[in-house]
Each structure stands twice: as structure tokens, then as C-alpha cells.
PDB file of N, CA and C in Angstrom:
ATOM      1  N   UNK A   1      34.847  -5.897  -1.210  1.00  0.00           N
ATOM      2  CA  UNK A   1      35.516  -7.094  -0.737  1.00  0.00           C
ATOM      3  C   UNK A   1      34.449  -8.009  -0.144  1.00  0.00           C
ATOM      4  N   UNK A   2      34.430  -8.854  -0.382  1.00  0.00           N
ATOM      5  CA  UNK A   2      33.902  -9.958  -0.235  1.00  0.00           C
ATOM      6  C   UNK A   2      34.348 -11.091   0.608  1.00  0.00           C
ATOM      7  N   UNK A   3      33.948 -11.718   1.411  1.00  0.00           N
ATOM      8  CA  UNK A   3      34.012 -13.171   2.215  1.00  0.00           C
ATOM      9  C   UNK A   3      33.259 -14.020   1.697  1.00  0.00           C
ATOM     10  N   UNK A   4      33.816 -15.354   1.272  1.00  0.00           N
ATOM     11  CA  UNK A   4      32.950 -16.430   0.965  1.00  0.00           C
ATOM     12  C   UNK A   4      33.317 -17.547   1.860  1.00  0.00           C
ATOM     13  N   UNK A   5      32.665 -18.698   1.953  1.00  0.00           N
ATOM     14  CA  UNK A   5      32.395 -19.741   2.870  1.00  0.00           C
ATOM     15  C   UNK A   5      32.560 -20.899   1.555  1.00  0.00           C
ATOM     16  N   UNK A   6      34.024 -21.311   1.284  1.00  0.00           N
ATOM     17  CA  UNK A   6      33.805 -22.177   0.082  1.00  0.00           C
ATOM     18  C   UNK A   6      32.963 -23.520   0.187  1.00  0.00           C
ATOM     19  N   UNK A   7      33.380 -24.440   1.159  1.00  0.00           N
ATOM     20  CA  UNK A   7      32.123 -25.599   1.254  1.00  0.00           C
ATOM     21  C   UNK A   7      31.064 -25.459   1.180  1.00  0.00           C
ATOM     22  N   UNK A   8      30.220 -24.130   2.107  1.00  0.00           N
ATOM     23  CA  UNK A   8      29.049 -24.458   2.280  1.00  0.00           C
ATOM     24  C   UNK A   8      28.744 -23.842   0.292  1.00  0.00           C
ATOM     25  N   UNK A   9      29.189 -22.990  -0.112  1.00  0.00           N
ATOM     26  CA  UNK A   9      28.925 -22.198  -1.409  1.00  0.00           C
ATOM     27  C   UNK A   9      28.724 -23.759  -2.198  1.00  0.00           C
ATOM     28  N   UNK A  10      30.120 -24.466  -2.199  1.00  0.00           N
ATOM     29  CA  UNK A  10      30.128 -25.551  -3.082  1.00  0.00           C
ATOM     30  C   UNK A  10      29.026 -27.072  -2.762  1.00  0.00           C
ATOM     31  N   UNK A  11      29.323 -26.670  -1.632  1.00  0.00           N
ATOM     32  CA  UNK A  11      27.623 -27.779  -0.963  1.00  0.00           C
ATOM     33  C   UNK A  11      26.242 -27.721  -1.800  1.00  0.00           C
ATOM     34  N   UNK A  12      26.028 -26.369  -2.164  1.00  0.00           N
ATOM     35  CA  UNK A  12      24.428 -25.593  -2.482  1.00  0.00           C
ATOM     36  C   UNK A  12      24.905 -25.887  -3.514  1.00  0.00           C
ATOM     37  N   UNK A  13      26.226 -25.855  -4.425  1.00  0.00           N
ATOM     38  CA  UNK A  13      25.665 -25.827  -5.955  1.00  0.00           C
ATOM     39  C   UNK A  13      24.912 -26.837  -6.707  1.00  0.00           C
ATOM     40  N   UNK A  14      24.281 -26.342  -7.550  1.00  0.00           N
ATOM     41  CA  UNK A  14      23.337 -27.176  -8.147  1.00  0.00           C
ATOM     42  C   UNK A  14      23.470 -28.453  -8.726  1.00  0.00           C
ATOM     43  N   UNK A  15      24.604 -28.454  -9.858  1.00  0.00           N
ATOM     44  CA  UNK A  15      24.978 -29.800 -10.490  1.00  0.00           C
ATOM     45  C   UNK A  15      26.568 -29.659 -10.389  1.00  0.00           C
ATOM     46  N   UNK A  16      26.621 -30.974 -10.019  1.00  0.00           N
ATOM     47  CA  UNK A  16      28.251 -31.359  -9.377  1.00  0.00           C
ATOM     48  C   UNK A  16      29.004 -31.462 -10.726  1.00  0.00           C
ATOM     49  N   UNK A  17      30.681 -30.901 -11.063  1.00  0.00           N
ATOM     50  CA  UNK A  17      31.672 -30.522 -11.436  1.00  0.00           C
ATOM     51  C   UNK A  17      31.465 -29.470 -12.981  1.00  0.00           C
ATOM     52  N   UNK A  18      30.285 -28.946 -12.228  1.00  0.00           N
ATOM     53  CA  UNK A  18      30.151 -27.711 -12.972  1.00  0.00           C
ATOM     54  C   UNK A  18      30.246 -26.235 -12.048  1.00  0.00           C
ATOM     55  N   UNK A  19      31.813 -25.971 -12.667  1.00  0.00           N
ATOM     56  CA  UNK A  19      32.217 -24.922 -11.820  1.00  0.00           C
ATOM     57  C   UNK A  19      31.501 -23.350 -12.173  1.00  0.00           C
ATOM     58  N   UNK A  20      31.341 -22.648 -10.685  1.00  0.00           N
ATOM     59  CA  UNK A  20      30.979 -21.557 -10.304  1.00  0.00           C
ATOM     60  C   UNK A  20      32.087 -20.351 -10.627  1.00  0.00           C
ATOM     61  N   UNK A  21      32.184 -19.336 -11.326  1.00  0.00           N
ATOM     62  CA  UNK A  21      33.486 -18.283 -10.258  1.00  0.00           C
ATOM     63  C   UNK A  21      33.307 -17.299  -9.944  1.00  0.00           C
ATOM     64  N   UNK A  22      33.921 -17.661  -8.979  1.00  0.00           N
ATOM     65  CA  UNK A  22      34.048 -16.549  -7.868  1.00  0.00           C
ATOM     66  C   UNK A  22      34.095 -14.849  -8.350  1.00  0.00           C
ATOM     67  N   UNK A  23      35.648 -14.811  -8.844  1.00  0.00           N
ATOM     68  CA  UNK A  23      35.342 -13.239  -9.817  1.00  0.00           C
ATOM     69  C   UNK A  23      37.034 -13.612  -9.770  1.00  0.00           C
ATOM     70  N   UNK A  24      37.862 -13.042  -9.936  1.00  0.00           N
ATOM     71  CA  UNK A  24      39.478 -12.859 -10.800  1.00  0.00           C
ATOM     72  C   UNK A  24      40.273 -12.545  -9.641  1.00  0.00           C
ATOM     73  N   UNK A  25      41.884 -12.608 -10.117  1.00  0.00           N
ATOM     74  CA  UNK A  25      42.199 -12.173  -9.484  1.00  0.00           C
ATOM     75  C   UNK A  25      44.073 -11.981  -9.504  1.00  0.00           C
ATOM     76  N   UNK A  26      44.571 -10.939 -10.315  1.00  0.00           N
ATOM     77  CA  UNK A  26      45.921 -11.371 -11.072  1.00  0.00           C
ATOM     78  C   UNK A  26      45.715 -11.987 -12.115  1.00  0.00           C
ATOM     79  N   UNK A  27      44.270 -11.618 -12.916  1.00  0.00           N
ATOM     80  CA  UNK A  27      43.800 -12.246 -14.339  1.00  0.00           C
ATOM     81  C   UNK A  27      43.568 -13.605 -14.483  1.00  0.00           C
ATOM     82  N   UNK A  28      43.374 -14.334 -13.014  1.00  0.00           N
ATOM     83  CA  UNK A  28      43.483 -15.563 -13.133  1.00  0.00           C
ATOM     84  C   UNK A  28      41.650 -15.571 -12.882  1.00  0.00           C
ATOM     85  N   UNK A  29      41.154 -16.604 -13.330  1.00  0.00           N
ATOM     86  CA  UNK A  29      39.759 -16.717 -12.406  1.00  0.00           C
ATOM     87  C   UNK A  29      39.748 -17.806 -11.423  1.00  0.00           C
ATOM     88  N   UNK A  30      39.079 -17.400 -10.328  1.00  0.00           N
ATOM     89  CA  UNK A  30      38.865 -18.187  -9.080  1.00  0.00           C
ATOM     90  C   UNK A  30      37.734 -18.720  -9.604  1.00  0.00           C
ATOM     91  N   UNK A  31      37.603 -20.289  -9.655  1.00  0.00           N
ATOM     92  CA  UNK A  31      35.979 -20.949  -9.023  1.00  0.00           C
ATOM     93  C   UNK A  31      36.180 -22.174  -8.035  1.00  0.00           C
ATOM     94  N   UNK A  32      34.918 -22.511  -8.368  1.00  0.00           N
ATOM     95  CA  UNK A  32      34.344 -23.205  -6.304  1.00  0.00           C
ATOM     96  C   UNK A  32      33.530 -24.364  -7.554  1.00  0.00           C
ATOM     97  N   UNK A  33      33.738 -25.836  -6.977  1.00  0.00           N
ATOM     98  CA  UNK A  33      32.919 -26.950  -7.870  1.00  0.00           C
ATOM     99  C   UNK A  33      32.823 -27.945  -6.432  1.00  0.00           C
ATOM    100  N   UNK A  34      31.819 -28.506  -7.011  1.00  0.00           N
ATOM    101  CA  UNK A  34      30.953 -29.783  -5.834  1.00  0.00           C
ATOM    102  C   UNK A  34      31.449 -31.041  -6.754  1.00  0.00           C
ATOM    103  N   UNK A  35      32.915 -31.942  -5.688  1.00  0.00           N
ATOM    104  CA  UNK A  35      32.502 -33.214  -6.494  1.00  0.00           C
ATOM    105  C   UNK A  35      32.217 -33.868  -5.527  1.00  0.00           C
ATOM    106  N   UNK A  36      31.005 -35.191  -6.418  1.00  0.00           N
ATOM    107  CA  UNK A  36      30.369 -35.918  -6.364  1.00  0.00           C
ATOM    108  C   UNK A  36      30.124 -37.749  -6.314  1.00  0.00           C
ATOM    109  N   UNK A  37      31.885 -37.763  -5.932  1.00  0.00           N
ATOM    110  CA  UNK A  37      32.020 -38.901  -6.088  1.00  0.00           C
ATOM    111  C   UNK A  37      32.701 -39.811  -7.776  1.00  0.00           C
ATOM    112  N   UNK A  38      32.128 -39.412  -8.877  1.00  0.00           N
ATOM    113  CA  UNK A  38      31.631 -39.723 -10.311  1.00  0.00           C
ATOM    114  C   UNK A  38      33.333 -39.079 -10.604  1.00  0.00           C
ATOM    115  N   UNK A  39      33.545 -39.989 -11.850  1.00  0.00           N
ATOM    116  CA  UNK A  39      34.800 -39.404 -12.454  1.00  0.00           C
ATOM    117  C   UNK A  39      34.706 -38.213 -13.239  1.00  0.00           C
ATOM    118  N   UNK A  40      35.687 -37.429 -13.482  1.00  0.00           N
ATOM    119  CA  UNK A  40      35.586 -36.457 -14.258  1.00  0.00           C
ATOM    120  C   UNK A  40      36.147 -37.042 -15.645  1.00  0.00           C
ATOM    121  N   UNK A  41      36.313 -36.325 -16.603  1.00  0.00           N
ATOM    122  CA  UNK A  41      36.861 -37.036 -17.785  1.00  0.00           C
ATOM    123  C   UNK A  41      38.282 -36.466 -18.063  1.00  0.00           C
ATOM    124  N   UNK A  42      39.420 -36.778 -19.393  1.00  0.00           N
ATOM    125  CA  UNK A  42      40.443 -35.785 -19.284  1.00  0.00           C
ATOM    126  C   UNK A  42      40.729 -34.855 -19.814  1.00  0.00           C
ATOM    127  N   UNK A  43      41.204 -33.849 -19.843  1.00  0.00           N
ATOM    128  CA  UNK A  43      41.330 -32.676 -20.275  1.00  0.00           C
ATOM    129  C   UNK A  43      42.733 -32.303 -20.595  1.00  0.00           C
ATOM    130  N   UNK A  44      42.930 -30.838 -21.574  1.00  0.00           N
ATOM    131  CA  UNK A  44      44.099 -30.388 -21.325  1.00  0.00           C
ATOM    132  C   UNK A  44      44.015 -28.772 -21.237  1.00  0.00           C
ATOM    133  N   UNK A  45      44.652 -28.555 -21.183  1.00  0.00           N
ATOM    134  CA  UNK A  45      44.818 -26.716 -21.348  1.00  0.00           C
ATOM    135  C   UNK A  45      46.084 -26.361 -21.825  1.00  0.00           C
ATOM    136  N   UNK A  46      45.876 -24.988 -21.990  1.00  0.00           N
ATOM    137  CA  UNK A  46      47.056 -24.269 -22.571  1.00  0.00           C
ATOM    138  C   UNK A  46      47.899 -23.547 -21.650  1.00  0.00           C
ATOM    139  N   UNK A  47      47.171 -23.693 -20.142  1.00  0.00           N
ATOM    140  CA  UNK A  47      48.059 -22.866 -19.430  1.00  0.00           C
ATOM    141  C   UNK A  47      47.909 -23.325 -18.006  1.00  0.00           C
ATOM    142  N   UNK A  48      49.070 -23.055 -17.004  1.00  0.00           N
ATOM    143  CA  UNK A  48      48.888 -23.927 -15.804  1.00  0.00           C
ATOM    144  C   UNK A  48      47.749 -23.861 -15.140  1.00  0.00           C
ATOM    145  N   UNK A  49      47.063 -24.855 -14.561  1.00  0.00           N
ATOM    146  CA  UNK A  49      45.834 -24.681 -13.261  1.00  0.00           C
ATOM    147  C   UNK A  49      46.060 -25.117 -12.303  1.00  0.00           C
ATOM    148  N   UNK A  50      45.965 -24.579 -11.202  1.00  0.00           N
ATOM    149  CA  UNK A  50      45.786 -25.024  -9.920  1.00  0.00           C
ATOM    150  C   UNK A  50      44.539 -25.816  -9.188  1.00  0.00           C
ATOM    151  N   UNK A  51      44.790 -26.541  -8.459  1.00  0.00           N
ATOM    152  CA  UNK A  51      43.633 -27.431  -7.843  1.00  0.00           C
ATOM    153  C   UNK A  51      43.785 -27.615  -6.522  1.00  0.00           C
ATOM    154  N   UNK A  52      42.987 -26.680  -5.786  1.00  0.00           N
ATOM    155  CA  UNK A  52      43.269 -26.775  -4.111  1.00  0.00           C
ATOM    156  C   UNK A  52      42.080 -27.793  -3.478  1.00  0.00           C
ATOM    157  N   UNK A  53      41.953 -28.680  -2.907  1.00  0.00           N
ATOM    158  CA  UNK A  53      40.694 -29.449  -2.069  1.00  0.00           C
ATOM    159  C   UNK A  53      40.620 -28.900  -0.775  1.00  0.00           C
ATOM    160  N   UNK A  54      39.129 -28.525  -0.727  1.00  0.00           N
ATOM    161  CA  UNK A  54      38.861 -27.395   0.325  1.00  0.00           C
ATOM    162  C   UNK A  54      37.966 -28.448   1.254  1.00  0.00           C
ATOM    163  N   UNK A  55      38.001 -29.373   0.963  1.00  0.00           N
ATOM    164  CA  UNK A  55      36.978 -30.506   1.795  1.00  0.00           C
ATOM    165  C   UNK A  55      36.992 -31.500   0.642  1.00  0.00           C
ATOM    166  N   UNK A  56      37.021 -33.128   1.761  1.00  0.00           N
ATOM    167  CA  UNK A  56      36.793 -33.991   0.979  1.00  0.00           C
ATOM    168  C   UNK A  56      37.963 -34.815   0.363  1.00  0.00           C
ATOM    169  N   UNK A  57      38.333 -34.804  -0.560  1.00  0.00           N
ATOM    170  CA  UNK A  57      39.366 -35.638  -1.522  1.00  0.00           C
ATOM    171  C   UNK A  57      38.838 -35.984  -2.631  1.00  0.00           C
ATOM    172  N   UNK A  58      40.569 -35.633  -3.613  1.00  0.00           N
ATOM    173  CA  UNK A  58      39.977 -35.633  -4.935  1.00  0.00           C
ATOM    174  C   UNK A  58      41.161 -37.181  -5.174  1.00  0.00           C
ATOM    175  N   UNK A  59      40.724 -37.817  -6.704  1.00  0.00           N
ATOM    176  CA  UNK A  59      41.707 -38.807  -7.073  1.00  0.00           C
ATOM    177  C   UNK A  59      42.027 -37.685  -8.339  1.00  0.00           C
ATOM    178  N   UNK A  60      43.152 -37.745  -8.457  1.00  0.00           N
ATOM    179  CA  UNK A  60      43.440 -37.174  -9.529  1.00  0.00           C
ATOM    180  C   UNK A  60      44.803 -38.044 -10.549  1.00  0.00           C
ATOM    181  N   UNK A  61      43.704 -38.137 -11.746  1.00  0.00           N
ATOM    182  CA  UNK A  61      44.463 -38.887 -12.418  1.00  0.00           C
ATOM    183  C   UNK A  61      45.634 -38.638 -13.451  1.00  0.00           C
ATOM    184  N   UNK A  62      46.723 -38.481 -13.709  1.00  0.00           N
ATOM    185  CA  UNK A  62      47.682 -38.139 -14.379  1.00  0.00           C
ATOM    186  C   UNK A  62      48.801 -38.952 -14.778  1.00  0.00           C
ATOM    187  N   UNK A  63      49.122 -39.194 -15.886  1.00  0.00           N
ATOM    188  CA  UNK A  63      50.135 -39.842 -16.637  1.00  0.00           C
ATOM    189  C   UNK A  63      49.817 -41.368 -16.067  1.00  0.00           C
ATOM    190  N   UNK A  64      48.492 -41.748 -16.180  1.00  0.00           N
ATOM    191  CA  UNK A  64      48.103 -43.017 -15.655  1.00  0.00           C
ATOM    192  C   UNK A  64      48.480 -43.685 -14.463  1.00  0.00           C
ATOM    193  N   UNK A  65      48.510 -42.328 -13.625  1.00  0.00           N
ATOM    194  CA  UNK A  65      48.984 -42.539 -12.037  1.00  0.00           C
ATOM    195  C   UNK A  65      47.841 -41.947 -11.227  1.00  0.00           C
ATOM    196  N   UNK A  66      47.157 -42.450 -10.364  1.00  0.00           N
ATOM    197  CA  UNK A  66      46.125 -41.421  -9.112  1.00  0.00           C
ATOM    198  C   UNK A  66      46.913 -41.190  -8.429  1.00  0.00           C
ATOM    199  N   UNK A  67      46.489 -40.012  -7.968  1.00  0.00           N
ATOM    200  CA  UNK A  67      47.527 -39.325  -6.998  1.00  0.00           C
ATOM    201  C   UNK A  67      46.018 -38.723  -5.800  1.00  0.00           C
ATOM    202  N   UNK A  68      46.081 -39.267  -4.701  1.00  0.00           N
ATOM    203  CA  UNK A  68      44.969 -38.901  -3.618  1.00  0.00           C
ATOM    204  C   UNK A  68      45.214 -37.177  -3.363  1.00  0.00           C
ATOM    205  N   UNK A  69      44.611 -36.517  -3.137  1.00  0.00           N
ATOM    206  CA  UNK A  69      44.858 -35.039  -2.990  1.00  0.00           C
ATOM    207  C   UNK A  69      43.895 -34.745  -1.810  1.00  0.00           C
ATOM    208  N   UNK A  70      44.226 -34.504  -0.880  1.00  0.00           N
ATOM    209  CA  UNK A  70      43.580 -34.423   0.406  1.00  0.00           C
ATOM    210  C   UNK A  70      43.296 -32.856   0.397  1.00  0.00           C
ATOM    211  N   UNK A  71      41.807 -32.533   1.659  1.00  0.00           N
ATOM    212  CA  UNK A  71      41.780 -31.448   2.036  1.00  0.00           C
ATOM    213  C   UNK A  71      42.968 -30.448   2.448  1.00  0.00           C
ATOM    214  N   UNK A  72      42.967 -29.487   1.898  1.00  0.00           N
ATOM    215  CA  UNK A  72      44.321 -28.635   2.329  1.00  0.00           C
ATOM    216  C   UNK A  72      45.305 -28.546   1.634  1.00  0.00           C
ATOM    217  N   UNK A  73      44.879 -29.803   0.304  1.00  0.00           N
ATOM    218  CA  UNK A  73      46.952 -29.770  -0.543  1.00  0.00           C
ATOM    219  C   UNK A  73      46.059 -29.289  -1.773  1.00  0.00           C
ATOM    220  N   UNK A  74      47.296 -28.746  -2.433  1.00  0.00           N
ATOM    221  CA  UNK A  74      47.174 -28.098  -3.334  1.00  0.00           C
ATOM    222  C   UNK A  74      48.135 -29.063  -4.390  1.00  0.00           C
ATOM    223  N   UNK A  75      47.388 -28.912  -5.904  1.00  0.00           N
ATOM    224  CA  UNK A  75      48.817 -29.263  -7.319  1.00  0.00           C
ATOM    225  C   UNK A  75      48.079 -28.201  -8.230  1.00  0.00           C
ATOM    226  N   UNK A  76      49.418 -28.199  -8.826  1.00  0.00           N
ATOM    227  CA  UNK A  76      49.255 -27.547  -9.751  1.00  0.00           C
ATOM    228  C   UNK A  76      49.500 -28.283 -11.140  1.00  0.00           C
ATOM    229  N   UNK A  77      48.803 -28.323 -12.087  1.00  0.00           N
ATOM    230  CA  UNK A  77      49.134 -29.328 -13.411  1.00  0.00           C
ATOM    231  C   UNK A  77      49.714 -28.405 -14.467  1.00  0.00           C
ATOM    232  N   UNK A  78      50.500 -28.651 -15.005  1.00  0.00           N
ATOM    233  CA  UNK A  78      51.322 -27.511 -15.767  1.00  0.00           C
ATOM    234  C   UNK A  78      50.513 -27.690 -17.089  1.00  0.00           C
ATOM    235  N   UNK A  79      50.542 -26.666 -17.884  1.00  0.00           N
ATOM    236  CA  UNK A  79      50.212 -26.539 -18.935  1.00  0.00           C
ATOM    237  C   UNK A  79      50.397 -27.734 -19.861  1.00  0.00           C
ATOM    238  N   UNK A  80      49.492 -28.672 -20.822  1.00  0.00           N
ATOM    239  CA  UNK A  80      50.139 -28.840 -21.469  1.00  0.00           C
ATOM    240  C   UNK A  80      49.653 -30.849 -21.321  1.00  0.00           C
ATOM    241  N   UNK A  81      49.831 -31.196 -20.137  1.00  0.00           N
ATOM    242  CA  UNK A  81      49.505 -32.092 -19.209  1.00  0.00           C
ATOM    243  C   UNK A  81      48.067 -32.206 -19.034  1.00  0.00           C
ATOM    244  N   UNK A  82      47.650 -33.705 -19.690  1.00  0.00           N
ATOM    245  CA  UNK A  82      46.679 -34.250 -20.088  1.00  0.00           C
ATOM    246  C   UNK A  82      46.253 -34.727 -18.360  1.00  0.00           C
ATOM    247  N   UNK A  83      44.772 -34.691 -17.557  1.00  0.00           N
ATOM    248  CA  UNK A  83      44.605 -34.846 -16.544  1.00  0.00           C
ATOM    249  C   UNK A  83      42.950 -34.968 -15.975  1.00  0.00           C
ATOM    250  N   UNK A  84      42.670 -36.157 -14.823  1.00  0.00           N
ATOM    251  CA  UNK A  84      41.286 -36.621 -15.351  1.00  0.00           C
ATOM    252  C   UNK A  84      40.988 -36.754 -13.725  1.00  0.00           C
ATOM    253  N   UNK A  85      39.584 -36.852 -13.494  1.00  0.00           N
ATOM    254  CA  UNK A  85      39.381 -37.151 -11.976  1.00  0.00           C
ATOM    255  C   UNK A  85      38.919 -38.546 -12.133  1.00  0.00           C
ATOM    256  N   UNK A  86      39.735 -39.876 -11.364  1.00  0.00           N
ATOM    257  CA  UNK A  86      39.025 -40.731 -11.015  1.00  0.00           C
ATOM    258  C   UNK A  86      37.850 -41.289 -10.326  1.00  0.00           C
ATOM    259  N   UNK A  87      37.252 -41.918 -10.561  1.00  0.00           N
ATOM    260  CA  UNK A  87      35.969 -42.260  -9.079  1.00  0.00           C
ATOM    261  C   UNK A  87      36.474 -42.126  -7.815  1.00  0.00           C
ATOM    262  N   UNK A  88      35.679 -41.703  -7.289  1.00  0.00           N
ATOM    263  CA  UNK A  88      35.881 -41.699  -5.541  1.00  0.00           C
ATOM    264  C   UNK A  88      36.263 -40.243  -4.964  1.00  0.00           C
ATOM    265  N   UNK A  89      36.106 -39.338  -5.849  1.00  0.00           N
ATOM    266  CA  UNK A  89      36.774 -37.677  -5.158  1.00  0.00           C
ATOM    267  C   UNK A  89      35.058 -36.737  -5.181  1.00  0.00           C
ATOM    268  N   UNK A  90      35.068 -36.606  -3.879  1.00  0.00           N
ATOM    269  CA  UNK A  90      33.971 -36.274  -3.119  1.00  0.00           C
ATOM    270  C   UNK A  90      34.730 -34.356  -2.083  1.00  0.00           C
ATOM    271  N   UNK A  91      34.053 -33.796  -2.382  1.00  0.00           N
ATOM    272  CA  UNK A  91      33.778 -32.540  -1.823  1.00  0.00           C
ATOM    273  C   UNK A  91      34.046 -31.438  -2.352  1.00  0.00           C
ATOM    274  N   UNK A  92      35.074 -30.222  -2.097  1.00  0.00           N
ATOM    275  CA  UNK A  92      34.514 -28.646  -2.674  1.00  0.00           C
ATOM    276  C   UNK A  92      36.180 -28.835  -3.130  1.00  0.00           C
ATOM    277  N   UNK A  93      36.199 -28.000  -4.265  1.00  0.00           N
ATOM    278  CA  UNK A  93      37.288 -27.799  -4.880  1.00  0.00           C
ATOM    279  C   UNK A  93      37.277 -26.445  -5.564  1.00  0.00           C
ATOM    280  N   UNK A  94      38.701 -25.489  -5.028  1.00  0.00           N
ATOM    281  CA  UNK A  94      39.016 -24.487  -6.071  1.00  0.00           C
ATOM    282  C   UNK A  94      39.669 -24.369  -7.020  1.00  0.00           C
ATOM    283  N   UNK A  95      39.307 -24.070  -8.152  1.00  0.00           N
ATOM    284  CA  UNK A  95      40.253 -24.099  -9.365  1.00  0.00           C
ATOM    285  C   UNK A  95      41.050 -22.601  -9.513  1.00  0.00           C
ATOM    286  N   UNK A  96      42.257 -22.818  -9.786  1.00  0.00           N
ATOM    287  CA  UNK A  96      42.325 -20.865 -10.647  1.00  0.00           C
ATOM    288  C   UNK A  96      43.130 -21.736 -11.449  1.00  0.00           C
ATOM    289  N   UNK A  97      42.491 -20.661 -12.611  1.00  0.00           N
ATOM    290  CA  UNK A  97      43.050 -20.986 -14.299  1.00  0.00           C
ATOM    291  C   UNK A  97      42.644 -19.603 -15.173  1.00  0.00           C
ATOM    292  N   UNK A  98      43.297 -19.797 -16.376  1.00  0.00           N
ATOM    293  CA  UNK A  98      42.392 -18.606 -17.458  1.00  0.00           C
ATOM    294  C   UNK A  98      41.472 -18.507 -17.649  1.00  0.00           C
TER     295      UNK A  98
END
């Protein structure tokens, strides 16, 4: 068992919204990413992900809506659901996904 320190982990990483993970957990994988301000681009998946902000704030863009996501809140984007980071989302973020 392990303790991690997610900010400072996501502080040190090397290049920003290239995620780290942690190790699994209920087959899901945990990781830890540094954003940087810079948009992300959009994506989709095949299966739900979660997005917790562990510091900082993310913009998160969906169905051509930002939605601010503060330290402490969590969404979850359902499968399926096309979804992008706008400019301006700065600090540590956990993902769990497949």
C-alpha cells in the first residue's frame, strides 16, 4: 500500500497533459496529469471516465458548453461523449478510465 501526494507528484511531472498511472484499481486505472494552462484537444472513448481536479481548475469543454470544474468536483463524461479542455485549466488532475 502505498500513499501518494497527488499535486506535488503532478507538479514534478515532466510534460504537461501527459498522464502518469498510478497502478488500478476495480480494473479501472488511476492517473495523475499536470495541466498547463494550453487546451487539450477532443476526444472520445468507449467507456465512462472520470475527472476529479485535485488543484487548480479545469475548463472543460462539452457539447460546445465550458463547464469550470473546480478543485474538489468531480464529472464524470459518459461513454460515448465527445469532450475537450479549453484554455485556461491549470493544475493536477485524476483521471480513472480503462
Amino acid at each position: 500500500m502505498n500513499k501518494i501526494n497527488l499535486p506535488l507528484l503532478a507538479e514534478h511531472l515532466p510534460v504537461a497533459w501527459h498522464s502518469s498511472i498510478l497502478g488500478q484499481a476495480a480494473g479501472a486505472n488511476i492517473k495523475v496529469l499536470r495541466m498547463d494552462g494550453a487546451a487539450y484537444p477532443s476526444e472520445v472513448h468507449d467507456f465512462d471516465e472520470a475527472l476529479l481536479v485535485i488543484s487548480g481548475v479545469m475548463q472543460l469543454e462539452v457539447a460546445g458548453a465550458v463547464i469550470s470544474v473546480q478543485a474538489g468536483e468531480l464529472v464524470i463524461v459518459p461513454a460515448g461523449q465527445a469532450h475537450a479542455v479549453a484554455p485556461g485549466s491549470y493544475g493536477s488532475l485524476v483521471i480513472v478510465d480503462q
